[in-house]
N, C-alpha and C. Protein backbone atom coordinates (compact mmCIF):
# COMPACT_ATOMS: atom_id res chain seq x y z
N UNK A 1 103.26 40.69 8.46
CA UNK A 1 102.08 39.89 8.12
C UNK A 1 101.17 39.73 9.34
N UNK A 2 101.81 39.48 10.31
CA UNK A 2 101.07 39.43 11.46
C UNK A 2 100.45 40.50 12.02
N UNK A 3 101.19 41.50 11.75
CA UNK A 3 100.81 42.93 12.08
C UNK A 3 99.17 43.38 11.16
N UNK A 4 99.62 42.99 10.13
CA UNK A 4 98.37 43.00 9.41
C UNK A 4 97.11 42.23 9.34
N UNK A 5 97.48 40.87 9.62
CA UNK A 5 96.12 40.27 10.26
C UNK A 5 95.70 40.74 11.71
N UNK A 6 96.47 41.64 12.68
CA UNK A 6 95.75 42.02 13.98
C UNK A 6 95.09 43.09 13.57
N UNK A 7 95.65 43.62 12.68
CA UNK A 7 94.83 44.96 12.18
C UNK A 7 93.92 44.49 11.32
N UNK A 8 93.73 43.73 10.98
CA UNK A 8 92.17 43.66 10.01
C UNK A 8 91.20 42.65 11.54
N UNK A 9 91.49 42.07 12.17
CA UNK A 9 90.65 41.06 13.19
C UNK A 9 90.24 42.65 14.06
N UNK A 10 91.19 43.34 14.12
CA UNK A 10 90.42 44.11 15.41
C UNK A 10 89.33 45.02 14.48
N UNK A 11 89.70 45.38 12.73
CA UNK A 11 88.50 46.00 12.19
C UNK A 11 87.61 45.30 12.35
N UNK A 12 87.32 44.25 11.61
CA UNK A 12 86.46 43.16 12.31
C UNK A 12 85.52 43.26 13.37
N UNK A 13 86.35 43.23 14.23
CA UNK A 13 85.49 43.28 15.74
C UNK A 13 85.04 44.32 16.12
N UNK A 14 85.57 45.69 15.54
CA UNK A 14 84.69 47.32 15.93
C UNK A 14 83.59 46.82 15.15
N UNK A 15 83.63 46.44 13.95
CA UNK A 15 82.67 46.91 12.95
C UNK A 15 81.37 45.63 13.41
N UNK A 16 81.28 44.37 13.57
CA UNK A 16 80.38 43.30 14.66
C UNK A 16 80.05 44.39 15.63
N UNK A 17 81.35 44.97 16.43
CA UNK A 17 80.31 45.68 17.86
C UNK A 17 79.49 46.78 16.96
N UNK A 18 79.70 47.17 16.13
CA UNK A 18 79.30 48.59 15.84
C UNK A 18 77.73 48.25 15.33
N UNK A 19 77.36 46.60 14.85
CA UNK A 19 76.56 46.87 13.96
C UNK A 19 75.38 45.86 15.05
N UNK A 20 75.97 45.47 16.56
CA UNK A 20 75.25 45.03 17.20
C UNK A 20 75.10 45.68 18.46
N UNK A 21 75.36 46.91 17.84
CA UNK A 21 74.61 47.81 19.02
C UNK A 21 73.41 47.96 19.86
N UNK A 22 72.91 47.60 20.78
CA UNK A 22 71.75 47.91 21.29
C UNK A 22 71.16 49.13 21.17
N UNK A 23 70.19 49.00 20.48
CA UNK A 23 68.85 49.76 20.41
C UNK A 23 68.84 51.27 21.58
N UNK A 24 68.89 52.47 21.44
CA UNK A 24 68.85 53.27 22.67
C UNK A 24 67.28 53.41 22.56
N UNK A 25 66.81 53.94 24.09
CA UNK A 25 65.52 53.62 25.01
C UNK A 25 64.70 54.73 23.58
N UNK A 26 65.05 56.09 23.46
CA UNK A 26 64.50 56.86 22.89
C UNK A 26 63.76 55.98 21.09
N UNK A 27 64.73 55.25 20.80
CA UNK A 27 64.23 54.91 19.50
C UNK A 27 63.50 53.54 19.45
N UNK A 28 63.68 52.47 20.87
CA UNK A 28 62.27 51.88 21.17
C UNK A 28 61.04 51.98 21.76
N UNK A 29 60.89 53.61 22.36
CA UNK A 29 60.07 53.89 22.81
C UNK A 29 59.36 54.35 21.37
N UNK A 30 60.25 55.06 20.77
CA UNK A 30 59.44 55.16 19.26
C UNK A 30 58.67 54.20 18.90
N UNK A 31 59.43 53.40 18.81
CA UNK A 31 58.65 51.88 17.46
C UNK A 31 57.96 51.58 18.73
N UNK A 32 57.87 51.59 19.79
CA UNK A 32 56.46 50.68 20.82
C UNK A 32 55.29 52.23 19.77
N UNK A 33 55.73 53.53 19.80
CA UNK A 33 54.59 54.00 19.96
C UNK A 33 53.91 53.73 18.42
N UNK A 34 54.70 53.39 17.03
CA UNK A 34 54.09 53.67 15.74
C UNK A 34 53.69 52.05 16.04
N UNK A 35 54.36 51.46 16.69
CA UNK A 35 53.42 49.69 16.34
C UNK A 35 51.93 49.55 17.22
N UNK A 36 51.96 50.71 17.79
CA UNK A 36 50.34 50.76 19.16
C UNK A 36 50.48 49.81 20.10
N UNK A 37 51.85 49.39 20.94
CA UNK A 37 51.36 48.45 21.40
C UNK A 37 50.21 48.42 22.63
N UNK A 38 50.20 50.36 23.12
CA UNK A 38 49.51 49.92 24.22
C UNK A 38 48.05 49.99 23.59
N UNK A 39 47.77 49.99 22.12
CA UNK A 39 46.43 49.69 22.21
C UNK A 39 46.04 47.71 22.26
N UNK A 40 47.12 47.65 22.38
CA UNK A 40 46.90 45.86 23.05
C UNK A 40 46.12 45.63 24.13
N UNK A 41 46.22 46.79 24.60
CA UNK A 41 45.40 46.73 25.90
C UNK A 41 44.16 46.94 25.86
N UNK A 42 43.34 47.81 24.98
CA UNK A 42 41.91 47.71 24.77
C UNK A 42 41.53 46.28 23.83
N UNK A 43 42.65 45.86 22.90
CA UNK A 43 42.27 44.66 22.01
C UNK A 43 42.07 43.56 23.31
N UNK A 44 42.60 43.26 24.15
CA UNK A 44 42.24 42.34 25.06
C UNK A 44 41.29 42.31 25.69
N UNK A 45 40.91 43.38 26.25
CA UNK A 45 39.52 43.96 26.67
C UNK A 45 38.80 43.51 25.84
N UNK A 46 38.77 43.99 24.04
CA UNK A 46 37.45 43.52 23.47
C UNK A 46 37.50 42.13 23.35
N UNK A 47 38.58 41.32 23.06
CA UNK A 47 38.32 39.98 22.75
C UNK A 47 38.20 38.71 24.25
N UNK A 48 38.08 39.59 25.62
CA UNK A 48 37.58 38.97 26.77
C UNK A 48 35.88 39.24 26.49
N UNK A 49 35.65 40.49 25.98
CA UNK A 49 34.52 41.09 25.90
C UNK A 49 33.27 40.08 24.75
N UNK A 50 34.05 39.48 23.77
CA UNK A 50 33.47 38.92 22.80
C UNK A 50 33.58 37.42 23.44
N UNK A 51 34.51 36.78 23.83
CA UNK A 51 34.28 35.20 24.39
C UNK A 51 33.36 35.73 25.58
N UNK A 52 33.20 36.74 26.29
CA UNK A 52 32.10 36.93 27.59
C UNK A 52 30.40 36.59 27.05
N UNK A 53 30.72 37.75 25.56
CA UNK A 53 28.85 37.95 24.64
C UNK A 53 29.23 36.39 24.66
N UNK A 54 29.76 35.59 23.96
CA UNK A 54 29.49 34.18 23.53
C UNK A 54 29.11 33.22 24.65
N UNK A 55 29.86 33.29 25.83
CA UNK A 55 29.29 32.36 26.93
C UNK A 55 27.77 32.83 27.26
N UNK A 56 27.63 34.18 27.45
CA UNK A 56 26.12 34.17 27.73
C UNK A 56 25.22 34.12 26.55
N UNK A 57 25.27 33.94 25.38
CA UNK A 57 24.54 33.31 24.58
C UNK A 57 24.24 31.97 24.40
N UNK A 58 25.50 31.00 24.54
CA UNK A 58 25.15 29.95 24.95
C UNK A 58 23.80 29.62 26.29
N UNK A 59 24.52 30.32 27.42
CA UNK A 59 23.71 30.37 28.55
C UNK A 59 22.06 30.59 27.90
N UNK A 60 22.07 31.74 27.53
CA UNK A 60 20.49 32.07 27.13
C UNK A 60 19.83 31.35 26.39
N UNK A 61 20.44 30.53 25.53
CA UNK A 61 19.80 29.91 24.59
C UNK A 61 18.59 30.44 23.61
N UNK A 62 19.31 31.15 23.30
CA UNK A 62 18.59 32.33 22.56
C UNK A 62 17.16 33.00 22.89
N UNK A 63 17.24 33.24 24.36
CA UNK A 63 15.88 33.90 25.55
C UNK A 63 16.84 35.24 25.02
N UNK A 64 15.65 35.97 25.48
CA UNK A 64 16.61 37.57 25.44
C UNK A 64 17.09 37.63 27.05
N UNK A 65 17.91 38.52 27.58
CA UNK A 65 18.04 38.65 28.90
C UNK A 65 17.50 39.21 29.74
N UNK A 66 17.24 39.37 30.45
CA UNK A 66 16.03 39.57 31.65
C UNK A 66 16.95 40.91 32.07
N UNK A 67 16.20 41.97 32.85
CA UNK A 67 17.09 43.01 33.43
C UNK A 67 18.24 42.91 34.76
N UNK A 68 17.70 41.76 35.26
CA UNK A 68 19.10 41.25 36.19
C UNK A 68 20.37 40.75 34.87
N UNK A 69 19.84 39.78 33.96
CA UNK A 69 20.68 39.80 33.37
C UNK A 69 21.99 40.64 32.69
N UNK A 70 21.17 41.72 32.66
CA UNK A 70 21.73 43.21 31.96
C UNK A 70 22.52 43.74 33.13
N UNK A 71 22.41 43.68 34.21
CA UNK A 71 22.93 44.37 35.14
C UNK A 71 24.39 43.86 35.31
N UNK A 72 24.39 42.58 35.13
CA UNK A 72 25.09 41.71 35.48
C UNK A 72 26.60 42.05 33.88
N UNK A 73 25.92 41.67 33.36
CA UNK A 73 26.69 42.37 31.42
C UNK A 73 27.19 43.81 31.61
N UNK A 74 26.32 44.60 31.79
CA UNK A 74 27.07 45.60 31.88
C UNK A 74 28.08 45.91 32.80
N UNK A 75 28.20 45.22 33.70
CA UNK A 75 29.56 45.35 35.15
C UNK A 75 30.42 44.59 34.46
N UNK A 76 30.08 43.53 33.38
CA UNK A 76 31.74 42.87 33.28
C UNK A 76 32.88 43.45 32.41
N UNK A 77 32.30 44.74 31.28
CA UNK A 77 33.58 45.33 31.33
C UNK A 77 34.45 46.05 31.73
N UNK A 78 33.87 47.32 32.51
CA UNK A 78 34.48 47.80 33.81
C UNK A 78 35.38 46.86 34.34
N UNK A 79 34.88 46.22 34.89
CA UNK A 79 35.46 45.29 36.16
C UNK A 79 36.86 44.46 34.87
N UNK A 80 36.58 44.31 33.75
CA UNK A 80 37.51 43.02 33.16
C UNK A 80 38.70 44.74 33.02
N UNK A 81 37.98 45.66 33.33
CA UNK A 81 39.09 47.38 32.50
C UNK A 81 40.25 47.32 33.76
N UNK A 82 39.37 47.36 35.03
CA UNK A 82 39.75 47.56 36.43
C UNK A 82 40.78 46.34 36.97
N UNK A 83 40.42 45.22 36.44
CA UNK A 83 41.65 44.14 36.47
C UNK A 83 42.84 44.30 35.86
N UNK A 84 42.55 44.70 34.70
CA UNK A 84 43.79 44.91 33.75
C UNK A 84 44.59 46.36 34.16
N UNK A 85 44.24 46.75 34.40
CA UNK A 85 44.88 48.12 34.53
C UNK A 85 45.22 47.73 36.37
N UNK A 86 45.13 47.08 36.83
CA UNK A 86 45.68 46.89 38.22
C UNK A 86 47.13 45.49 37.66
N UNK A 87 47.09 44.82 36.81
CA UNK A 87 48.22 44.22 36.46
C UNK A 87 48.92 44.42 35.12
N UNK A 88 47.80 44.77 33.73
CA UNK A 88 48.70 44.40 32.63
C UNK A 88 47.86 45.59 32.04
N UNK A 89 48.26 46.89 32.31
CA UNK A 89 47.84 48.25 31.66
C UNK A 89 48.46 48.40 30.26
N UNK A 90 48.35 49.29 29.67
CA UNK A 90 48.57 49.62 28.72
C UNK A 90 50.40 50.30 28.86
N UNK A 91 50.86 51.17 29.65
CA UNK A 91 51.88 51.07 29.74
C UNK A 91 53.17 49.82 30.40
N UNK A 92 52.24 48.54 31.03
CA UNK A 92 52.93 47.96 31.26
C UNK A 92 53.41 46.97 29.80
N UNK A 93 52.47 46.67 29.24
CA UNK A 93 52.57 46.46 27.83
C UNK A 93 53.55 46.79 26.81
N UNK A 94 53.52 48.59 27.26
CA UNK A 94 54.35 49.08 25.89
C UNK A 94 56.02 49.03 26.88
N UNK A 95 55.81 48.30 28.59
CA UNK A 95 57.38 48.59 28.80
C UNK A 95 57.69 47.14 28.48
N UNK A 96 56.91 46.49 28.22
CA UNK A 96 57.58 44.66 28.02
C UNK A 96 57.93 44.56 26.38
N UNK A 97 57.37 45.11 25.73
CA UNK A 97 57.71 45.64 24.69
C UNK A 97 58.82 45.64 24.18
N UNK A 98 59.19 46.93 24.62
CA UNK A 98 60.23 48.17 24.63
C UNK A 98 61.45 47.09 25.47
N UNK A 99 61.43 45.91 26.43
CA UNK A 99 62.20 45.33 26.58
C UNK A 99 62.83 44.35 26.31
N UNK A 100 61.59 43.89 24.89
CA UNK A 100 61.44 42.73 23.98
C UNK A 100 62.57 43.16 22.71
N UNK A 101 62.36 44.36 22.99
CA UNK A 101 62.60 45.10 21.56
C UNK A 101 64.50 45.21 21.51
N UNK A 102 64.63 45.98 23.14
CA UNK A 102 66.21 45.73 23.28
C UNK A 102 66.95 44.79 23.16
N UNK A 103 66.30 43.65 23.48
CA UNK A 103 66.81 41.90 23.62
C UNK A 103 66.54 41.66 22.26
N UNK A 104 66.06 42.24 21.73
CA UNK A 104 66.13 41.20 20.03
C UNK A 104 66.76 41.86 18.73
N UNK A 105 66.89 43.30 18.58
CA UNK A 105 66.96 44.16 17.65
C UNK A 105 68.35 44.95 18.28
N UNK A 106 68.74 45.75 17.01
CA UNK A 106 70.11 46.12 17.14
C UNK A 106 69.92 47.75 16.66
N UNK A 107 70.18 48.31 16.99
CA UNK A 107 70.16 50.02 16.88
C UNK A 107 69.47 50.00 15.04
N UNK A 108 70.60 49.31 14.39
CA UNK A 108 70.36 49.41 13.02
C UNK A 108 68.82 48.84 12.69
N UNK A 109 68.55 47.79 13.13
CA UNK A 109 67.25 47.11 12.72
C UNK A 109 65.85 47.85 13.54
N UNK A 110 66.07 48.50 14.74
CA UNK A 110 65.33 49.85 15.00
C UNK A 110 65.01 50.36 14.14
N UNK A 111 65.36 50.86 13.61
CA UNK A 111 65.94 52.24 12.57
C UNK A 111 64.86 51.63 11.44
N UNK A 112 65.54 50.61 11.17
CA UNK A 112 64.77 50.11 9.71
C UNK A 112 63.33 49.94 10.41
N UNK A 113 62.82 49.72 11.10
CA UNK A 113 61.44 49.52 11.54
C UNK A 113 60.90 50.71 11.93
N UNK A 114 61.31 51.57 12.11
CA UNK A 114 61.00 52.66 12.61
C UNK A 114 60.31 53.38 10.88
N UNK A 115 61.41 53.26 10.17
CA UNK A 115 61.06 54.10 8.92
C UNK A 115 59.89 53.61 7.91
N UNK A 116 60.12 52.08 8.34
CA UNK A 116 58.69 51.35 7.93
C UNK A 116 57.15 51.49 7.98
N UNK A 117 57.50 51.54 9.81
CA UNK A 117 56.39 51.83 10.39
C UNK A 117 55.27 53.07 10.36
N UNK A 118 56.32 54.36 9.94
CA UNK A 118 56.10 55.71 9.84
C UNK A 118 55.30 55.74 8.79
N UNK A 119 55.37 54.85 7.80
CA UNK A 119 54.74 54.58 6.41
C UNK A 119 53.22 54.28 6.43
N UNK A 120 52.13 54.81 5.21
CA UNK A 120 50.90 54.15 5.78
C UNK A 120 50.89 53.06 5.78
N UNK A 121 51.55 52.06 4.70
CA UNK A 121 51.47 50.82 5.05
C UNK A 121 51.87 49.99 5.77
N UNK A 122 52.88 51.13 6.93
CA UNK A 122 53.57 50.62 8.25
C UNK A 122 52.45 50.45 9.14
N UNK A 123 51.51 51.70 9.25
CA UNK A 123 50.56 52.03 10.10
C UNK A 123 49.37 51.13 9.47
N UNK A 124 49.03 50.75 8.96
CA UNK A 124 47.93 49.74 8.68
C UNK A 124 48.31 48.36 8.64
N UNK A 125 49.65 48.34 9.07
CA UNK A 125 50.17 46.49 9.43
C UNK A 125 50.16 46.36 11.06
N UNK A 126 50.30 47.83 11.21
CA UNK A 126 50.67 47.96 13.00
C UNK A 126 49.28 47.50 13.42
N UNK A 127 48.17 48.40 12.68
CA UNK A 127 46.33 47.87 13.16
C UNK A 127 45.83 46.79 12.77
N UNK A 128 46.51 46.01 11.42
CA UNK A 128 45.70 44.62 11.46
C UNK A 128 46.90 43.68 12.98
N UNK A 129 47.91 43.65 12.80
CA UNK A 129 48.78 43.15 13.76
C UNK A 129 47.80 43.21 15.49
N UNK A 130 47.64 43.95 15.82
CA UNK A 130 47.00 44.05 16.82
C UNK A 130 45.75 43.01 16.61
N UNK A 131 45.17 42.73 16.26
CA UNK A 131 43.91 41.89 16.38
C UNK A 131 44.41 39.94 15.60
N UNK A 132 45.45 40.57 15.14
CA UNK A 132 46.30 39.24 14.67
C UNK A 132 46.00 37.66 15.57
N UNK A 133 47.00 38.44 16.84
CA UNK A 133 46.93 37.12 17.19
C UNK A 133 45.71 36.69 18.41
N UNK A 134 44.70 37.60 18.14
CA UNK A 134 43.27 37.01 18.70
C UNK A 134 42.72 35.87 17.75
N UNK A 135 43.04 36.34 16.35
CA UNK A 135 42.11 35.58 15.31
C UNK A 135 42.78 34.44 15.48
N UNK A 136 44.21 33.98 14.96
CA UNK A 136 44.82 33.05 15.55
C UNK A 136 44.52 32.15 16.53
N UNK A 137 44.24 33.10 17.77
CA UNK A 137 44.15 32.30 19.15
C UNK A 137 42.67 31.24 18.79
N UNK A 138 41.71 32.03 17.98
CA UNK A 138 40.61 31.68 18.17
C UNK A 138 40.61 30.68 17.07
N UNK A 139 41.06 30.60 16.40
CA UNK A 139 41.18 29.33 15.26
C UNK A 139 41.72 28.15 15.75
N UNK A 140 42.85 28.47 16.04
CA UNK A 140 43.83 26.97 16.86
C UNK A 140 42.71 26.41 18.09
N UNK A 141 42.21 26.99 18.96
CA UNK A 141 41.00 26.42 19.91
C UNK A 141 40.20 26.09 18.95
N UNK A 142 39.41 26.41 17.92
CA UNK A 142 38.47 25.79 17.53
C UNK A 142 39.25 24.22 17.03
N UNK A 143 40.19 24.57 16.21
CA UNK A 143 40.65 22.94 15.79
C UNK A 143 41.44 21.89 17.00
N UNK A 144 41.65 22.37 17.77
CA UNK A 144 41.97 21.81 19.25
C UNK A 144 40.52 21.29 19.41
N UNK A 145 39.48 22.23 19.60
CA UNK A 145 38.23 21.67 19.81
C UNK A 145 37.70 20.41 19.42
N UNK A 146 37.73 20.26 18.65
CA UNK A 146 37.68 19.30 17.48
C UNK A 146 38.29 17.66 17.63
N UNK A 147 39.58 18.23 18.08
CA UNK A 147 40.47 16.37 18.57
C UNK A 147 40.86 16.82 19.87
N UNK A 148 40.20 17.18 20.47
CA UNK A 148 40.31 17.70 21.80
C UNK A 148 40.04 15.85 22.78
N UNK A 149 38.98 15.40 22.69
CA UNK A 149 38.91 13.63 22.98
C UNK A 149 40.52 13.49 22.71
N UNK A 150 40.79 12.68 21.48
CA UNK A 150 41.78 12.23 21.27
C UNK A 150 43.26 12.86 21.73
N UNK A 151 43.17 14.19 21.83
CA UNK A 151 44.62 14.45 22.39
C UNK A 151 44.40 14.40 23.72
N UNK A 152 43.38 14.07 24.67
CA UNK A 152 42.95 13.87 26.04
C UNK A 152 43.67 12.23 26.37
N UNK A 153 43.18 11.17 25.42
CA UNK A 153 43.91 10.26 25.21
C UNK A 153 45.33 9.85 25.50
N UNK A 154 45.52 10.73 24.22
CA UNK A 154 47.12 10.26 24.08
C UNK A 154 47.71 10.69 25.33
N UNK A 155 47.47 12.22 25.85
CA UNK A 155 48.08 12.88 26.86
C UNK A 155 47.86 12.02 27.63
N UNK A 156 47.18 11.67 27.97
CA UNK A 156 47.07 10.55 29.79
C UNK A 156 47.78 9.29 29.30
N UNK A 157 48.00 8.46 27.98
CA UNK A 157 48.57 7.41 27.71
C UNK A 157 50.13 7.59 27.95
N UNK A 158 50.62 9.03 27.38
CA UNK A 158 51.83 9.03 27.37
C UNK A 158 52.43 9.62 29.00
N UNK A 159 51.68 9.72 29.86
CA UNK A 159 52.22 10.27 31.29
C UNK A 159 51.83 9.07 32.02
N UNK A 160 50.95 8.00 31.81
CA UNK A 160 50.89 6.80 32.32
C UNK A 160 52.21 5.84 31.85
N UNK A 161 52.39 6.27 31.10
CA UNK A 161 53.49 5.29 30.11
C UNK A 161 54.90 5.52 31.03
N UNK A 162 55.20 6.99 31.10
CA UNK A 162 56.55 7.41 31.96
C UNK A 162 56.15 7.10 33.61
N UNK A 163 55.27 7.45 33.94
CA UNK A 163 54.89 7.17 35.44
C UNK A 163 55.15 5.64 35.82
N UNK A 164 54.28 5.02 35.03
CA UNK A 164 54.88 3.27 35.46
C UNK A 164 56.33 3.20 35.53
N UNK A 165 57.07 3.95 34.47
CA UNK A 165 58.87 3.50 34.10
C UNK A 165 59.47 4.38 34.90
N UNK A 166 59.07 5.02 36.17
CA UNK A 166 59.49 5.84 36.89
C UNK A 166 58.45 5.30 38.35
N UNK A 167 58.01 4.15 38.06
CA UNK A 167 57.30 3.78 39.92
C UNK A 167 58.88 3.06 40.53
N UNK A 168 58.40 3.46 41.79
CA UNK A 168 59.57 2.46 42.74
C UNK A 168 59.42 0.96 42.01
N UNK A 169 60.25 0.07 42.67
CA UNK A 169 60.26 -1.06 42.14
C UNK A 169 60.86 -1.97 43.92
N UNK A 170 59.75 -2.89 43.67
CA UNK A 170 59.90 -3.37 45.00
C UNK A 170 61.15 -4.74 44.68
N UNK A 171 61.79 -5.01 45.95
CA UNK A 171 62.32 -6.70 45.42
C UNK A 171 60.95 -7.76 45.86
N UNK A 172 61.32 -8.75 45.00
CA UNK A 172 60.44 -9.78 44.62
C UNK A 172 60.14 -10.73 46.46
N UNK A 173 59.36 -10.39 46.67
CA UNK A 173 58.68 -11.15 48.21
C UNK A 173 59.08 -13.07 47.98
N UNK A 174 59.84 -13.61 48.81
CA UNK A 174 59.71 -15.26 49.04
C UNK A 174 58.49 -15.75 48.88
N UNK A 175 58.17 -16.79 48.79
CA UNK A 175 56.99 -17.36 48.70
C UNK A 175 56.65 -17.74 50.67
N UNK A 176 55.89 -17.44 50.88
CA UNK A 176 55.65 -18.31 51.87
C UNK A 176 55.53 -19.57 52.49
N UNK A 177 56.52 -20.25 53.38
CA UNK A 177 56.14 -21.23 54.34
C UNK A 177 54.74 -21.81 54.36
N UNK A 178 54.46 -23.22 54.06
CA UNK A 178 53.34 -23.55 54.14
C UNK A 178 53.49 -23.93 56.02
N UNK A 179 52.45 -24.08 57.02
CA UNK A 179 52.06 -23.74 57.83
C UNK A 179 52.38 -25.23 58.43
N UNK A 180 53.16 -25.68 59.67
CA UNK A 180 53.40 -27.06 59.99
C UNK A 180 52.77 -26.76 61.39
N UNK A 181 52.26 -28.68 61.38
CA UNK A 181 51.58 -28.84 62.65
C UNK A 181 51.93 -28.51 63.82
N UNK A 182 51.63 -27.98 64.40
CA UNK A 182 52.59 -28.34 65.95
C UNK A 182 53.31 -29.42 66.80
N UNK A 183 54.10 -29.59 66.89
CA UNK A 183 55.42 -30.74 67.67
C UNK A 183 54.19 -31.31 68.87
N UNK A 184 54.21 -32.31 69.28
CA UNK A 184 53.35 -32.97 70.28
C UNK A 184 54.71 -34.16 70.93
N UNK A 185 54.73 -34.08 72.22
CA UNK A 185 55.57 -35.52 72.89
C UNK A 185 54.60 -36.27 72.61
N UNK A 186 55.39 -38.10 72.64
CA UNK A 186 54.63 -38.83 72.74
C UNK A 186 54.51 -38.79 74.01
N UNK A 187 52.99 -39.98 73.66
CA UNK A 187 52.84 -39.83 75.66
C UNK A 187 53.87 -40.92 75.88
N UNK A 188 53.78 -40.97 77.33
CA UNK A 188 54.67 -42.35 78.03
C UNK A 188 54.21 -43.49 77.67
N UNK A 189 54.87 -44.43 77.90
CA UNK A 189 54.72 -46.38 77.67
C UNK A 189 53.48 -46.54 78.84
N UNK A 190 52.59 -46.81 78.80
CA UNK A 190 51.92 -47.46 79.69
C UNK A 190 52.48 -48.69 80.67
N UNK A 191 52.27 -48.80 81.96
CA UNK A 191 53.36 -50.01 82.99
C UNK A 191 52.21 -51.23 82.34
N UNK A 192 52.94 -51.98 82.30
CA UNK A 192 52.68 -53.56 82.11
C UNK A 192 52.35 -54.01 83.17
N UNK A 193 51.29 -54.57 83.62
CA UNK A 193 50.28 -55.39 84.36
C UNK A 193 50.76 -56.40 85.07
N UNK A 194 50.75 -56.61 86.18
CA UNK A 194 51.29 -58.36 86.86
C UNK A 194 50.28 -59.00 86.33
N UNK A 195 51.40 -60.48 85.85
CA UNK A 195 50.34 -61.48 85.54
C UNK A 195 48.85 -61.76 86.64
N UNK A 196 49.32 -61.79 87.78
CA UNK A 196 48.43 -62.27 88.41
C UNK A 196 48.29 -60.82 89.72
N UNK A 197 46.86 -60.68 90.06
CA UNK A 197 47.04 -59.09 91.18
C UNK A 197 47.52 -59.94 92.28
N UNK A 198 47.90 -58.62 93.33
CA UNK A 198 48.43 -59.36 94.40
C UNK A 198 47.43 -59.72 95.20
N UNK A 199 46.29 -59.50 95.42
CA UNK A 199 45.14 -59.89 95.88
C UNK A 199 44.74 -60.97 95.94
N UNK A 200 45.02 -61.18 94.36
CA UNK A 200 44.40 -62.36 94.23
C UNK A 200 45.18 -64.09 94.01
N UNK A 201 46.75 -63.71 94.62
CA UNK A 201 47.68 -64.67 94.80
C UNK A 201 47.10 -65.70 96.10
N UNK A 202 47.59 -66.95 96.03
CA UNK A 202 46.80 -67.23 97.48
C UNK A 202 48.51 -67.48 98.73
N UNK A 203 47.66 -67.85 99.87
CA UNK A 203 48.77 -67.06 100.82
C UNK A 203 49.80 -68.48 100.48
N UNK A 204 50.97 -68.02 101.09
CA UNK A 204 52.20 -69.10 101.13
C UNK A 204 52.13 -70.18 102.43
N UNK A 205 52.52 -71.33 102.15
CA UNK A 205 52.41 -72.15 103.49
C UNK A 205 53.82 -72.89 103.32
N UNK A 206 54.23 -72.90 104.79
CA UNK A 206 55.42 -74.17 105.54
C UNK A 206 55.70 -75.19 105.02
């Protein structure tokens, strides 16, 4: 009997390892390439590119832009291309990915995404997905916008609240001594006077 429950616990345990296999590099480099992630990297570009048009419209207040203006617009996507690609390129993207992908998914669940993805309606979830979580981003700020005051509020109420219950705490100071006069000697007794001066005694006689 015992023999037979070690033999079914160790099936058990091949068949758990077997089915939580990690993902090999070749079949997440796949699914980075059918999900696009490195076109994440131009979607960021455009949606720096679209909050950029919006700040200078505000700015203009609906003036058209002057040709310094233009000069100035046209350098900021280059320059926003030239940032990104000096830290968060398009292959750095598809390797954070691809490392997201090992840490969460199991050879088998690869597989199933992979065959999904290959699909047109894999490939047209992969292209709305990409612009996904811009729209997102940009909704939650607008309604943040909105009680943006009030959660300014609360936030400073509730870090004032822990800060006081976390100040030092002094011990309680004595009251002070009210202030006493200064000690003075008395003066001395003044000498007591002869009844009569000696001057003015008259002389003694025989």
């Amino acid at each position: 009997m015992k023999k037979a429950i070690s033999v079914l616990l160790l099936t058990a345990s091949v068949a758990v390892s077997v089915r939580a296999a990690p993902p090999s590099q070749p079949s997440v480099e796949k699914l980075a390439a059918l999900t696009m992630v490195e076109k994440l990297h131009e979607a960021v570009i455009d949606n720096m590119q679209q909050t950029f048009d919006g700040y200078v419209k505000q700015v203009l207040r609906g003036e058209p832009p002057t040709p310094a203006d233009k000069v100035v617009m046209d350098a900021f996507r280059p320059r926003m291309i030239k940032l990104m690609d000096g830290g968060l390129s398009g292959a750095d993207i598809k390797t954070m990915y691809e490392q997201v992908y090992v840490a969460s998914y199991t050879q088998e669940e690869v597989d199933n995404l992979i065959a999904f993805y290959s699909t047109p309606l894999g490939q047209e979830t992969a292209a709305a997905q990409l612009q996904i979580p811009f729209k997102i981003s940009t909704m939650m700020q607008q309604s943040i916008s909105k009680m943006g005051a009030q959660l300014q509020v609360e936030i400073y109420s509730a870090i004032r609240k822990i800060a006081q219950a976390h100040a030092p705490k002094t011990a309680p100071q004595p009251p002070a001594k009210p202030a006493s006069a200064p000690a003075t000697k008395p003066a001395p007794p003044a000498a007591a006077p002869s009844a009569v001066p000696a001057a003015a005694q008259p002389p003694r006689t025989n």
